[in-house]
N, C-alpha and C. Protein backbone atom coordinates (compact mmCIF):
# COMPACT_ATOMS: atom_id res chain seq x y z
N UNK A 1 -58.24 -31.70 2.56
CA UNK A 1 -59.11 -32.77 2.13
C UNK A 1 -59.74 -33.41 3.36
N UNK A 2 -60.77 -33.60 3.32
CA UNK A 2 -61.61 -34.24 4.36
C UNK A 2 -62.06 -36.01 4.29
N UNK A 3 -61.64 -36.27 5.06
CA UNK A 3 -61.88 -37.81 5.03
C UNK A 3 -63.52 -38.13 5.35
N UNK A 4 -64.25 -38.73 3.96
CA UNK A 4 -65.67 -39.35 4.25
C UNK A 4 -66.33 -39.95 5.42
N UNK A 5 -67.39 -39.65 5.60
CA UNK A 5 -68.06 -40.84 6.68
C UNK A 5 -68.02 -42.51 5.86
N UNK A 6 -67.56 -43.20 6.84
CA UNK A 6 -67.40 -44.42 6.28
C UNK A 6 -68.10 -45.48 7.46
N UNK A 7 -69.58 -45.76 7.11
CA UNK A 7 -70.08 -46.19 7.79
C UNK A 7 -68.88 -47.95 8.33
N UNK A 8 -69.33 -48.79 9.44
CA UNK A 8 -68.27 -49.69 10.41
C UNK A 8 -68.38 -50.74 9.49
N UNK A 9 -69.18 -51.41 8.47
CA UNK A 9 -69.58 -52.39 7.74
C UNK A 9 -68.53 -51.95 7.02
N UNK A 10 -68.65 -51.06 5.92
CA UNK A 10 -68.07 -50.71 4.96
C UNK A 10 -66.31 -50.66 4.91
N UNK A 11 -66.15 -50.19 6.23
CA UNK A 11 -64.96 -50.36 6.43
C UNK A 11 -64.00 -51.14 6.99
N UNK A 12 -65.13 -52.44 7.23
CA UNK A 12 -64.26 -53.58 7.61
C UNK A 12 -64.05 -53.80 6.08
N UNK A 13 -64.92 -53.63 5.16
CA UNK A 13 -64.64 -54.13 3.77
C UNK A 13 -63.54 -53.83 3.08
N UNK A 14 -63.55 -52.67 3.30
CA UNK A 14 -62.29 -51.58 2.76
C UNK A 14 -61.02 -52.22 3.54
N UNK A 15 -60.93 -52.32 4.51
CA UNK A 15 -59.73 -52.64 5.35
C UNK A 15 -59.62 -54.46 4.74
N UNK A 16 -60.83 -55.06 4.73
CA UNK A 16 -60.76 -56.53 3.91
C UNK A 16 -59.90 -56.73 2.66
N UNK A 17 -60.13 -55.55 2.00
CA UNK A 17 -60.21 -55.63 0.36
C UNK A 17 -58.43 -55.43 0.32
N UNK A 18 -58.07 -54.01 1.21
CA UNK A 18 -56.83 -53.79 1.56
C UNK A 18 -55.29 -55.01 1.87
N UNK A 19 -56.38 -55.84 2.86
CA UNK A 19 -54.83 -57.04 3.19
C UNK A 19 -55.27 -57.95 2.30
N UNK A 20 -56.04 -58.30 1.33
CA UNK A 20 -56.46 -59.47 0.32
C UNK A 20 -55.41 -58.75 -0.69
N UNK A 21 -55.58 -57.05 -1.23
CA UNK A 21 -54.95 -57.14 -2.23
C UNK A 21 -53.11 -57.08 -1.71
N UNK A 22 -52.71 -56.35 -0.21
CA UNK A 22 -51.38 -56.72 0.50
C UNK A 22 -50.61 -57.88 -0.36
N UNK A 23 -51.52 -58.81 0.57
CA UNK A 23 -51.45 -60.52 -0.08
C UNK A 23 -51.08 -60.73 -1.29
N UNK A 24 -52.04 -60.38 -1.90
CA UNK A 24 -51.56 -60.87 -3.45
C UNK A 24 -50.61 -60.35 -3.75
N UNK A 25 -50.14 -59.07 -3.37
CA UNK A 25 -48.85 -58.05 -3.77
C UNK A 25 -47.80 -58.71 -3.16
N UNK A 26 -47.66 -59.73 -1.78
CA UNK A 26 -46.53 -60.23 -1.61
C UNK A 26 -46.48 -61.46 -2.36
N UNK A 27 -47.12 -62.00 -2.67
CA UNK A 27 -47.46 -63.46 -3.20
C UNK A 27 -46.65 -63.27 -4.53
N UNK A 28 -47.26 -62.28 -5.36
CA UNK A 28 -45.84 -62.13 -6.41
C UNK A 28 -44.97 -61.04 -6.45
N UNK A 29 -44.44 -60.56 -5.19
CA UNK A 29 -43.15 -60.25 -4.89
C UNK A 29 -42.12 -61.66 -4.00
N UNK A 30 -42.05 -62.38 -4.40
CA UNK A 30 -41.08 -63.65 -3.98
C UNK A 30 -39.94 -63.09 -3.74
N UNK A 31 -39.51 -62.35 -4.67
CA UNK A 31 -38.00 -61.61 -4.33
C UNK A 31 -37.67 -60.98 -3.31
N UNK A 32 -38.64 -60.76 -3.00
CA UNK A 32 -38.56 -59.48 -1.31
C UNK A 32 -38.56 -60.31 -0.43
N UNK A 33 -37.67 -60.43 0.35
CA UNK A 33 -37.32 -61.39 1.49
C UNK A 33 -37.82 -60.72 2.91
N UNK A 34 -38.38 -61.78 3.66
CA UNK A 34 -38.73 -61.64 5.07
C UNK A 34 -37.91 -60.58 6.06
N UNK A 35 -36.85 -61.25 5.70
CA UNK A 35 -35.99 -59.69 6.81
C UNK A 35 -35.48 -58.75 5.89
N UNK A 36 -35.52 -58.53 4.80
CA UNK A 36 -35.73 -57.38 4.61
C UNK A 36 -37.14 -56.31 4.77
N UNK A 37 -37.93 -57.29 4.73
CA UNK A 37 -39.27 -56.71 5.04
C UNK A 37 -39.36 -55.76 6.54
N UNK A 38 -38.29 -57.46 7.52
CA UNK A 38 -38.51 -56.87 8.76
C UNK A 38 -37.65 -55.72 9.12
N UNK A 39 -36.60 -55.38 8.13
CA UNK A 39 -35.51 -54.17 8.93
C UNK A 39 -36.31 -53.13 8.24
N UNK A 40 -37.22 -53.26 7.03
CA UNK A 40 -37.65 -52.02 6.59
C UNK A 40 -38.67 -51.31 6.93
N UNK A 41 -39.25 -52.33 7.45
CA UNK A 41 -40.87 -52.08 8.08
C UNK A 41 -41.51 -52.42 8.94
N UNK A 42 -40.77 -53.50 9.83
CA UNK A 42 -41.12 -53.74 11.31
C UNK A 42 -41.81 -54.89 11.20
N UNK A 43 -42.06 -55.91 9.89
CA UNK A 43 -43.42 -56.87 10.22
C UNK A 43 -42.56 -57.53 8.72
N UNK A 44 -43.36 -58.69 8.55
CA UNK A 44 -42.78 -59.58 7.55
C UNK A 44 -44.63 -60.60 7.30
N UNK A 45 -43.83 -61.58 6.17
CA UNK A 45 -45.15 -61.99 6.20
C UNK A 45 -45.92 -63.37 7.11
N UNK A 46 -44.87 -63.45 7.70
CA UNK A 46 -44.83 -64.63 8.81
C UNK A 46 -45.99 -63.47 10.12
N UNK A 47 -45.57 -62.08 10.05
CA UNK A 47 -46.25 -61.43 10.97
C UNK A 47 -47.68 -61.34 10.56
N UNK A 48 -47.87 -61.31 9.31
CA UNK A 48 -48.98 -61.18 8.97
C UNK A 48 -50.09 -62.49 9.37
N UNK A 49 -49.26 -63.72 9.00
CA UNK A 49 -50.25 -64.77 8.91
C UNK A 49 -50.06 -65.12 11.16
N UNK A 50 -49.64 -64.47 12.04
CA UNK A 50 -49.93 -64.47 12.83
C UNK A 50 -51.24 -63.49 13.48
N UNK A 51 -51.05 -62.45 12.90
CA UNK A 51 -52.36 -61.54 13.04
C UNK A 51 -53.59 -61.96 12.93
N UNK A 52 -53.37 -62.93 11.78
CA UNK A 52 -54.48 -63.48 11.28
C UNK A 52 -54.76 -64.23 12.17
N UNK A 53 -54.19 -65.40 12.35
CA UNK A 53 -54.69 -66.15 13.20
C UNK A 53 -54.74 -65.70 14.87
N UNK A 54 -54.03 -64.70 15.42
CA UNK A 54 -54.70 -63.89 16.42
C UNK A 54 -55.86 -63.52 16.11
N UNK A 55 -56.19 -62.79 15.37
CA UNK A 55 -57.87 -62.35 14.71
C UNK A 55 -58.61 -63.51 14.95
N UNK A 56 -58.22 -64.67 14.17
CA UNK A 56 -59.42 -66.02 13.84
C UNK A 56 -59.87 -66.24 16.13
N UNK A 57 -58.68 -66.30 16.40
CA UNK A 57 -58.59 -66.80 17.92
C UNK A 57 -59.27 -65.86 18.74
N UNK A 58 -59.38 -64.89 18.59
CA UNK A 58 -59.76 -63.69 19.19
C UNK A 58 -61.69 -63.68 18.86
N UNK A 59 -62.02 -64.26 18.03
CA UNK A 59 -63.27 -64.79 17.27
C UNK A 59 -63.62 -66.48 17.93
N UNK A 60 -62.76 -67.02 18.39
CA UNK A 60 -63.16 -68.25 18.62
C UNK A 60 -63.14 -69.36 17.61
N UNK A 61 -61.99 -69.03 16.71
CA UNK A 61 -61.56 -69.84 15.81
C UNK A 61 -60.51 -70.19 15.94
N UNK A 62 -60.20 -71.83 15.69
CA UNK A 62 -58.93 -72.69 15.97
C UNK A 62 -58.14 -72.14 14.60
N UNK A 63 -56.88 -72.06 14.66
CA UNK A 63 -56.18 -71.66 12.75
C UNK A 63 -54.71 -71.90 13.97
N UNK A 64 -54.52 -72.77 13.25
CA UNK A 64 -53.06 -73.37 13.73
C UNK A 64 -52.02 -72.68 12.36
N UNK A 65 -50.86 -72.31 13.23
CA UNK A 65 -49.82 -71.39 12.61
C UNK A 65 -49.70 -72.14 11.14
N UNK A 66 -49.58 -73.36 10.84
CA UNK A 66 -49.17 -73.58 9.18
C UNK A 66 -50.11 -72.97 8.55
N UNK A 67 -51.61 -73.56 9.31
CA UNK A 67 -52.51 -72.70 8.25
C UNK A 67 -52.86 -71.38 7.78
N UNK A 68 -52.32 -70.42 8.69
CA UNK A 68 -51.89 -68.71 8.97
C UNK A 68 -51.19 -68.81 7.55
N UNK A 69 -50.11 -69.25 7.66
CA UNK A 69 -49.51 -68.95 6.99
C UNK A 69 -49.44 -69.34 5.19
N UNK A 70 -49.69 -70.80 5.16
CA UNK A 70 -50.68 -70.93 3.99
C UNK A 70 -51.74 -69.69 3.50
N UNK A 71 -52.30 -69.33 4.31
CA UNK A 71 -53.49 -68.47 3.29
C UNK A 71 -52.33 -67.06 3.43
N UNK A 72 -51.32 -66.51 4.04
CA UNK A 72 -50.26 -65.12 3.38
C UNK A 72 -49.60 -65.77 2.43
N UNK A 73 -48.89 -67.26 2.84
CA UNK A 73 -47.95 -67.70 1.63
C UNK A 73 -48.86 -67.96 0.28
N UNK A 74 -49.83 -68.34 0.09
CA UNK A 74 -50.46 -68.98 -1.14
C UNK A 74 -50.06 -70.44 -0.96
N UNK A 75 -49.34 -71.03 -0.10
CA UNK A 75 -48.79 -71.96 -0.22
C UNK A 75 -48.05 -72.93 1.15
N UNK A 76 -47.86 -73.83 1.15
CA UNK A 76 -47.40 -74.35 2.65
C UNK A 76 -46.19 -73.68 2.71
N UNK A 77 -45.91 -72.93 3.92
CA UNK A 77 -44.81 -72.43 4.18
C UNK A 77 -43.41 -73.26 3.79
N UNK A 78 -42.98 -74.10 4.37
CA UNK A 78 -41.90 -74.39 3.97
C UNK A 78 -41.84 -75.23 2.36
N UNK A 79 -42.62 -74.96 1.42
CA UNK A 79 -42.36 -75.15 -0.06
C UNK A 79 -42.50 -73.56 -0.29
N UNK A 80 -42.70 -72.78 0.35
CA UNK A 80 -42.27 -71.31 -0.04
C UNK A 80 -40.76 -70.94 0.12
N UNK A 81 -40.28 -71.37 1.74
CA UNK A 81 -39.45 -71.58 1.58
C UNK A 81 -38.03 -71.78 0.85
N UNK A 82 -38.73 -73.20 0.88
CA UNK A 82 -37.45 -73.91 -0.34
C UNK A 82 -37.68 -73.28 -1.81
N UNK A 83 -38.17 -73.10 -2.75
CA UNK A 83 -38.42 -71.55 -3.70
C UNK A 83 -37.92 -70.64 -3.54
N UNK A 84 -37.97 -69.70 -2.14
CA UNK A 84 -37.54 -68.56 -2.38
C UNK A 84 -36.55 -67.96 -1.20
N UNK A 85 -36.89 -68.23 -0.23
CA UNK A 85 -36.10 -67.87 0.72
C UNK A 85 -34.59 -68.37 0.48
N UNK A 86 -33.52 -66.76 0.39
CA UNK A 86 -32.39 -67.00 0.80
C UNK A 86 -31.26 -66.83 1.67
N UNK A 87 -30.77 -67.26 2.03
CA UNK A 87 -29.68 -66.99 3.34
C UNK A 87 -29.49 -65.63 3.51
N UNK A 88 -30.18 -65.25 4.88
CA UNK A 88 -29.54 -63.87 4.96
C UNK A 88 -28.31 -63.66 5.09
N UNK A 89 -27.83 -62.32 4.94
CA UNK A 89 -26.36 -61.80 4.81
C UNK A 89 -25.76 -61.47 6.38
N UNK A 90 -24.57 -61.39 6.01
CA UNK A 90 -24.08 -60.57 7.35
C UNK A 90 -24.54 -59.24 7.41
N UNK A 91 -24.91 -58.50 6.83
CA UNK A 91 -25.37 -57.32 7.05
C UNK A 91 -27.09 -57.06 7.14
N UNK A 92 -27.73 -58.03 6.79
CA UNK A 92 -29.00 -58.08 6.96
C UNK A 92 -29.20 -58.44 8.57
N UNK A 93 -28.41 -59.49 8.55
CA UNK A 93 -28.61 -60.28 10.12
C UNK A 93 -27.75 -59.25 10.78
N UNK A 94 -27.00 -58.23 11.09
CA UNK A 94 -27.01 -57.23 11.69
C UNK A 94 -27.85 -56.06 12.18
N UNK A 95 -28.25 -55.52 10.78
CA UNK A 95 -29.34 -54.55 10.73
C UNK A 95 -30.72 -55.25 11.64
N UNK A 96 -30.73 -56.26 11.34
CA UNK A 96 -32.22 -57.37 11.98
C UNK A 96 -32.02 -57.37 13.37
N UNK A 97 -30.73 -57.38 14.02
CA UNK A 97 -30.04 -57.77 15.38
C UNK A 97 -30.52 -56.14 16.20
N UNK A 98 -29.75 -54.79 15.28
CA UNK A 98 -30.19 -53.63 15.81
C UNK A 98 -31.76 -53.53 15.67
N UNK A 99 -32.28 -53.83 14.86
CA UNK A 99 -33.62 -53.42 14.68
C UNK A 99 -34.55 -53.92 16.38
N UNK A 100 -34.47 -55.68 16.20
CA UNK A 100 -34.71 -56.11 17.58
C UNK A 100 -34.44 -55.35 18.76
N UNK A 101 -33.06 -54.81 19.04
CA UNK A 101 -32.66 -54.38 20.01
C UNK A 101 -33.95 -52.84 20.54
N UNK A 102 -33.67 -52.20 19.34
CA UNK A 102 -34.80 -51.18 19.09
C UNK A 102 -36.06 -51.17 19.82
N UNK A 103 -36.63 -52.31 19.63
CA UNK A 103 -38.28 -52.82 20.07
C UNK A 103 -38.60 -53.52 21.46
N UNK A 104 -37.21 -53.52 21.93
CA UNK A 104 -37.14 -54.44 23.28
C UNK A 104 -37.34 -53.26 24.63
């Protein structure tokens, strides 16, 4: 299979359309917790709303970390938080400990 010409416009769109719908897919996955995200896949959604605001900064836009994270959370981070986030385990916070070690 051959991958299309995808003119540079188009595919910022495509790549747009991509982390908008990400987003919404974590937004109602609440259950899926941050470090599990991070032992499974290297990034969480705290990583995400930093990208972002690397991106905005990298453009010459001010986006201070709550607000990063507001537009991944749907919501001010720490009322996401208190909702959903729960105590990681001893075995999460292990796996999380090797994973780090990994990337260093």
């Amino acid at each position: 299979m051959s991958t299309p010409e995808i003119d540079a416009a188009t595919t910022l769109e495509l790549e747009a359309a991509a982390f908008r719908t990400l987003v919404a897919h974590l937004r109602t996955r609440s259950d899926v917790q941050n470090i599990d995200m991070m032992n499974l896949a290297g990034f969480c959604r705290n990583c995400l709303s930093r990208w972002y605001r690397e991106a905005a900064e990298a453009r010459g836009i001010a986006l201070a970390d709550p607000d990063a994270r507001e537009i991944v959370y749907g919501m001010p981070y720490k009322e996401w938080q208190a909702q959903n986030q729960k105590a990681a385990s001893p075995e999460q916070q292990a796996k999380f400990a090797e994973a780090i070690k990994a990337h260093q």
